[in-house]
PDB file of N, CA and C in Angstrom:
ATOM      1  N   UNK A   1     111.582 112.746 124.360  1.00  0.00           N
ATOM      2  CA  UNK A   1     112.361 112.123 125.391  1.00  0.00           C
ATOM      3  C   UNK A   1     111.559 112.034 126.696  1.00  0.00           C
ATOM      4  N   UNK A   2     110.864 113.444 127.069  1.00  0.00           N
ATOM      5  CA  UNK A   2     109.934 113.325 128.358  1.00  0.00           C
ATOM      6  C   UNK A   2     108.874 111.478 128.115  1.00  0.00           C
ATOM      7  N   UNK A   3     108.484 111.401 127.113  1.00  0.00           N
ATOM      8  CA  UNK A   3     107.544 110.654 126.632  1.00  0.00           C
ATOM      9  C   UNK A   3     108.087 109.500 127.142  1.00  0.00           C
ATOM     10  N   UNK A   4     109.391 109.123 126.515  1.00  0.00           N
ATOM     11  CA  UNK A   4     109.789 107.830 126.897  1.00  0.00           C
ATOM     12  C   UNK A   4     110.266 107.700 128.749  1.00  0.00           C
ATOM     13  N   UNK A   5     110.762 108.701 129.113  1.00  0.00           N
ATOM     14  CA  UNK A   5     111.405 108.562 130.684  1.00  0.00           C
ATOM     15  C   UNK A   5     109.621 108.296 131.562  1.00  0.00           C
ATOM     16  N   UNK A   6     108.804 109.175 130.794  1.00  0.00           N
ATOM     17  CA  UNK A   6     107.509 108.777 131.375  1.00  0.00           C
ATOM     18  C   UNK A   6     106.804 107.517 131.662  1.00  0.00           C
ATOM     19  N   UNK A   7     107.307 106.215 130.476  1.00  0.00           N
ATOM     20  CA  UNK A   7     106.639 104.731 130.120  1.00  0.00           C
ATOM     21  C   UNK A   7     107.820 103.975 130.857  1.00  0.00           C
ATOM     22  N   UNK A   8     109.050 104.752 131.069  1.00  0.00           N
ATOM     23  CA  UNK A   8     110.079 103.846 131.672  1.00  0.00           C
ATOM     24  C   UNK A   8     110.141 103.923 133.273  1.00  0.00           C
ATOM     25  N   UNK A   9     109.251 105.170 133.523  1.00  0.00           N
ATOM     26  CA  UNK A   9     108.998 105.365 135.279  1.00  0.00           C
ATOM     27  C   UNK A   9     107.298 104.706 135.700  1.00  0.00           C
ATOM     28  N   UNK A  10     106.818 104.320 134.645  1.00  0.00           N
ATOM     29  CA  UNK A  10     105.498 104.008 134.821  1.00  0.00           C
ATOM     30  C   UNK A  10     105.279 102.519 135.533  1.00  0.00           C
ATOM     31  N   UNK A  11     106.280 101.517 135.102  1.00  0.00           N
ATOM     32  CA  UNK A  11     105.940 100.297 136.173  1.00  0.00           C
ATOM     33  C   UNK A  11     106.707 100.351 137.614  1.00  0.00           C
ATOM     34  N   UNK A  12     107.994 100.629 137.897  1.00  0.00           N
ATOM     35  CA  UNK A  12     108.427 101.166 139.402  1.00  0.00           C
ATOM     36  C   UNK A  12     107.453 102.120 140.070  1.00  0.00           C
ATOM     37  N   UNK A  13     106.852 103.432 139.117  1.00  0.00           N
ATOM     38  CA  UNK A  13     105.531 104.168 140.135  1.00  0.00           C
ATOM     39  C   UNK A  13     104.511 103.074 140.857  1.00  0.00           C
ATOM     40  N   UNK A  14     104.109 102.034 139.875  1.00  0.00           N
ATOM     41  CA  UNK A  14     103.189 101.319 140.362  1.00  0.00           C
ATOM     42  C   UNK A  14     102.844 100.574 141.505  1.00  0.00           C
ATOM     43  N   UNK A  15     104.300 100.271 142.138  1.00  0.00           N
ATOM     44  CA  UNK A  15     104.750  99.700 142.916  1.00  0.00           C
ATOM     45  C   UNK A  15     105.417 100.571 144.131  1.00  0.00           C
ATOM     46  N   UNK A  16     105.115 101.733 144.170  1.00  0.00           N
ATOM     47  CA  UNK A  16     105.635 102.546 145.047  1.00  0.00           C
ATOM     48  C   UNK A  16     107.009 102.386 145.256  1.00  0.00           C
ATOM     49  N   UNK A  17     108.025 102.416 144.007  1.00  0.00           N
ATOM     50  CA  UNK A  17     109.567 102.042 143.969  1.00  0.00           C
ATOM     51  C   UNK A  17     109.928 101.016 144.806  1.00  0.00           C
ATOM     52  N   UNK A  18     109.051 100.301 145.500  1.00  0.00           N
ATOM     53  CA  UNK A  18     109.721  98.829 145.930  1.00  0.00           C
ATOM     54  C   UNK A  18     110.125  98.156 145.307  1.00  0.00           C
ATOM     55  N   UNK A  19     111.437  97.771 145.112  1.00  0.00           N
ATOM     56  CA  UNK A  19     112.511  97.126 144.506  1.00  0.00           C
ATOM     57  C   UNK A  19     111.929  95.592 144.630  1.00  0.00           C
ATOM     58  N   UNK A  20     111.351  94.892 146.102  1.00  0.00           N
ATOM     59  CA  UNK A  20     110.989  93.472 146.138  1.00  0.00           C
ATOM     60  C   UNK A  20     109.480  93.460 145.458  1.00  0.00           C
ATOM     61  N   UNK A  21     109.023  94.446 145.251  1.00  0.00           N
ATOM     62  CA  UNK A  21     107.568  94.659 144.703  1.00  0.00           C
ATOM     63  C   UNK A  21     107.771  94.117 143.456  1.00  0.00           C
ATOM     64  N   UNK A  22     108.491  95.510 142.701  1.00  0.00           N
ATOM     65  CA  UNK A  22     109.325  94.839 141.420  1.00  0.00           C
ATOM     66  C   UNK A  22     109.620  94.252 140.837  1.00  0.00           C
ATOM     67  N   UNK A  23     110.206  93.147 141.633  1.00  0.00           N
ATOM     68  CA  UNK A  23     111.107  92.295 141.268  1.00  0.00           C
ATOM     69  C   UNK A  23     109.967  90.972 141.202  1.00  0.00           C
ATOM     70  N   UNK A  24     108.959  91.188 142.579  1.00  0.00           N
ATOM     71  CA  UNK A  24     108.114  90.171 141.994  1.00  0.00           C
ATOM     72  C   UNK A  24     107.400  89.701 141.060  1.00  0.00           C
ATOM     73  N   UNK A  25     106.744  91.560 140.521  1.00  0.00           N
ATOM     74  CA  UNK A  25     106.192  91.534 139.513  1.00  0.00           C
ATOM     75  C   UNK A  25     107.115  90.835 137.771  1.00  0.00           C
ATOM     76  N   UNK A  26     108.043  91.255 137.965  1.00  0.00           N
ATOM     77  CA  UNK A  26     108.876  90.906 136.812  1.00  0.00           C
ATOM     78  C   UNK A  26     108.861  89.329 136.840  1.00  0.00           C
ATOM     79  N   UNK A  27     109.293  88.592 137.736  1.00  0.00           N
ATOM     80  CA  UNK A  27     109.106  87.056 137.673  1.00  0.00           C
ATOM     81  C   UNK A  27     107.910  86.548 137.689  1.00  0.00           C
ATOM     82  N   UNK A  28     106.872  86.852 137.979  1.00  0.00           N
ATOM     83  CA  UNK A  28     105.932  86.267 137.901  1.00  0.00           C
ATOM     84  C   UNK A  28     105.273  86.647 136.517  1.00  0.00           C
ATOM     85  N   UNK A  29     105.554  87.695 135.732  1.00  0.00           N
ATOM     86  CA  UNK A  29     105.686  88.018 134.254  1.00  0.00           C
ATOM     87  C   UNK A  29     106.547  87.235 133.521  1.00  0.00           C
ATOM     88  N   UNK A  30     107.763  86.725 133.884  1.00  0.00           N
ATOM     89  CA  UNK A  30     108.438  86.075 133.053  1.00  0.00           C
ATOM     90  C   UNK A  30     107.795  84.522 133.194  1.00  0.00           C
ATOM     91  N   UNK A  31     106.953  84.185 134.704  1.00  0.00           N
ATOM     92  CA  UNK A  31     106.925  82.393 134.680  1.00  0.00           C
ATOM     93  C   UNK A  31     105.266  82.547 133.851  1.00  0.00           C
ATOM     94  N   UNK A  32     104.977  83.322 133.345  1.00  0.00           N
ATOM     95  CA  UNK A  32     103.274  83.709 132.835  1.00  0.00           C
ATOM     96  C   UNK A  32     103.859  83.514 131.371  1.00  0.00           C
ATOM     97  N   UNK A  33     105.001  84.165 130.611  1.00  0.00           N
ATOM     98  CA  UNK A  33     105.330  83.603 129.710  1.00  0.00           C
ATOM     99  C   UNK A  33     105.841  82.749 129.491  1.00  0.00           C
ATOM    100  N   UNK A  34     106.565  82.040 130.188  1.00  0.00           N
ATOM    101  CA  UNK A  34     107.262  80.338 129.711  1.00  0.00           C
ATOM    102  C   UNK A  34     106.091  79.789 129.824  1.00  0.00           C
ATOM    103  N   UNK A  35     105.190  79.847 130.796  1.00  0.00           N
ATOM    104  CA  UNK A  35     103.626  79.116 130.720  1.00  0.00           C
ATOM    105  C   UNK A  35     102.794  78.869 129.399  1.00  0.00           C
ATOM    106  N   UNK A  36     103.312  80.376 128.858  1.00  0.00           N
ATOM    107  CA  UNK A  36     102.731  80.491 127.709  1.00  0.00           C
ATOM    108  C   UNK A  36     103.033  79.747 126.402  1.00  0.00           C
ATOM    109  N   UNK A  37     104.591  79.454 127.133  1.00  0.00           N
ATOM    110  CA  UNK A  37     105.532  78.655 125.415  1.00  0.00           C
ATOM    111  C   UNK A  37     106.544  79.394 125.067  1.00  0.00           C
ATOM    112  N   UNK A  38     106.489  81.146 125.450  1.00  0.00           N
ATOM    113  CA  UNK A  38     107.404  81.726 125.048  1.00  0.00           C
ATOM    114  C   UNK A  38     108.563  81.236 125.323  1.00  0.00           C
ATOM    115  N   UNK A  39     109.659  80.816 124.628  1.00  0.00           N
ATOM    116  CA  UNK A  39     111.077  80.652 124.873  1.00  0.00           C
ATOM    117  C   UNK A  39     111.873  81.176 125.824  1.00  0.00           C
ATOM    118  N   UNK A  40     112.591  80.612 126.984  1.00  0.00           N
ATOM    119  CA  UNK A  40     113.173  81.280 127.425  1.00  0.00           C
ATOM    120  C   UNK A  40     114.802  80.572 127.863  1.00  0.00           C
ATOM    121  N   UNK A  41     115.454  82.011 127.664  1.00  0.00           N
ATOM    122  CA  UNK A  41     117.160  81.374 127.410  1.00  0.00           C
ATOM    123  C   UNK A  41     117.679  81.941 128.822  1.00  0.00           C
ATOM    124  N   UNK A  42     118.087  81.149 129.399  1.00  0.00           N
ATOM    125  CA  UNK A  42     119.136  81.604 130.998  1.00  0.00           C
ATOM    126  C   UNK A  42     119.889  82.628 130.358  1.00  0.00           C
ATOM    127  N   UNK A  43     120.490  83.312 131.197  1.00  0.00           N
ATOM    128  CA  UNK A  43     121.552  84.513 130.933  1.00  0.00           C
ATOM    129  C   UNK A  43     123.014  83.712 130.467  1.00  0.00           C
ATOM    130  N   UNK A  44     122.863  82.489 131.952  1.00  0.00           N
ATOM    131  CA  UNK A  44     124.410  81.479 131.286  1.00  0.00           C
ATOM    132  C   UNK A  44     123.819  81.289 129.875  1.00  0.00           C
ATOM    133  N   UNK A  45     123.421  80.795 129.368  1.00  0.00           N
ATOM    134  CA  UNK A  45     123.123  80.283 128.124  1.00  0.00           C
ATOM    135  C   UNK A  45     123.481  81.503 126.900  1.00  0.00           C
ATOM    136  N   UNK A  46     123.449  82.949 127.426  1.00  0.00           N
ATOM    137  CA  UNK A  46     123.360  83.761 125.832  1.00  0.00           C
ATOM    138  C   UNK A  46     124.517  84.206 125.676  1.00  0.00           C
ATOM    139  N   UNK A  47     124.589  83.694 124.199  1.00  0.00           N
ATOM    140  CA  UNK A  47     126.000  84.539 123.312  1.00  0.00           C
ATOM    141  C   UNK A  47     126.553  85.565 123.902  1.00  0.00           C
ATOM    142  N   UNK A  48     127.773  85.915 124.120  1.00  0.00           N
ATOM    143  CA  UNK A  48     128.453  86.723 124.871  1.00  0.00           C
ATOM    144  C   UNK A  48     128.781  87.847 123.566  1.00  0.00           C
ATOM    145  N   UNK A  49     128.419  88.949 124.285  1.00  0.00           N
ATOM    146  CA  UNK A  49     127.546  90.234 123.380  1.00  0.00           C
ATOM    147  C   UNK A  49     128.621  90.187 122.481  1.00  0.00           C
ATOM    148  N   UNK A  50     129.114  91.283 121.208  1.00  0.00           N
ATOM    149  CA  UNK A  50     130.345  91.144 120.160  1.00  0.00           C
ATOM    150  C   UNK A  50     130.766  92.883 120.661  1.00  0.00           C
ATOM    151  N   UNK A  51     132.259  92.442 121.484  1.00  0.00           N
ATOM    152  CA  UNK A  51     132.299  93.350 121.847  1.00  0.00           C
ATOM    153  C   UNK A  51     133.094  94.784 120.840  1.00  0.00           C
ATOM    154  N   UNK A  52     132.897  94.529 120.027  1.00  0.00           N
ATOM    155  CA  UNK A  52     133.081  95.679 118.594  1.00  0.00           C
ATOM    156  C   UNK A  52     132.178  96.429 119.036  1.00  0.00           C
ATOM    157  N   UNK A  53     130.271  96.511 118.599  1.00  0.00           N
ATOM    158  CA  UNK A  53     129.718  97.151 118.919  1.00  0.00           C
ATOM    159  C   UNK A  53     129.610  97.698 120.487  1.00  0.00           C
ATOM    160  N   UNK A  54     130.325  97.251 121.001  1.00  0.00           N
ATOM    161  CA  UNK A  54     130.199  98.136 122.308  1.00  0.00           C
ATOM    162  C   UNK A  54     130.394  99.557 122.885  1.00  0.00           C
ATOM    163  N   UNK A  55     131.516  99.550 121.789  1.00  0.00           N
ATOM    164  CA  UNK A  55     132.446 100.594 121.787  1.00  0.00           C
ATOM    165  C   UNK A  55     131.127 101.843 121.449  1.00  0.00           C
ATOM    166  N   UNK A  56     130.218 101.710 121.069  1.00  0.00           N
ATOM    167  CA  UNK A  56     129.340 102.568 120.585  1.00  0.00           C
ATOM    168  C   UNK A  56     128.044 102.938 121.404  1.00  0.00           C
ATOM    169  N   UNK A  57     128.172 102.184 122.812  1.00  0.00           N
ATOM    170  CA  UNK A  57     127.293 102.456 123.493  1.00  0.00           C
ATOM    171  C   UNK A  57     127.180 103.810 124.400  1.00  0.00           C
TER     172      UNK A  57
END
């Protein structure tokens, strides 16, 4: 568990927890992949989750 909280604090460290740091980095990661071809679906656009499995979160 340490292992994973470690890879999940590793890109906010990078950025000295700046939230606009962050946030840039993440979009300019996401427009590097549509560049790429990767597919990308708006949030309006995705299937609205099945809320059965939810119950299990």
């Amino acid at each position: 568990m340490d292992e994973v909280r470690a890879i999940r604090d590793a890109h906010p460290a990078k950025f000295g927890y700046d939230l606009q740091a962050i946030y840039a980095d993440l979009k300019q990661s996401e427009a590097e992949h549509i560049a790429a071809g990767h597919p990308f679906i708006p949030a309006s656009e995705c299937p609205a989750p099945n809320t059965a499995l939810q119950r299990y979160r």
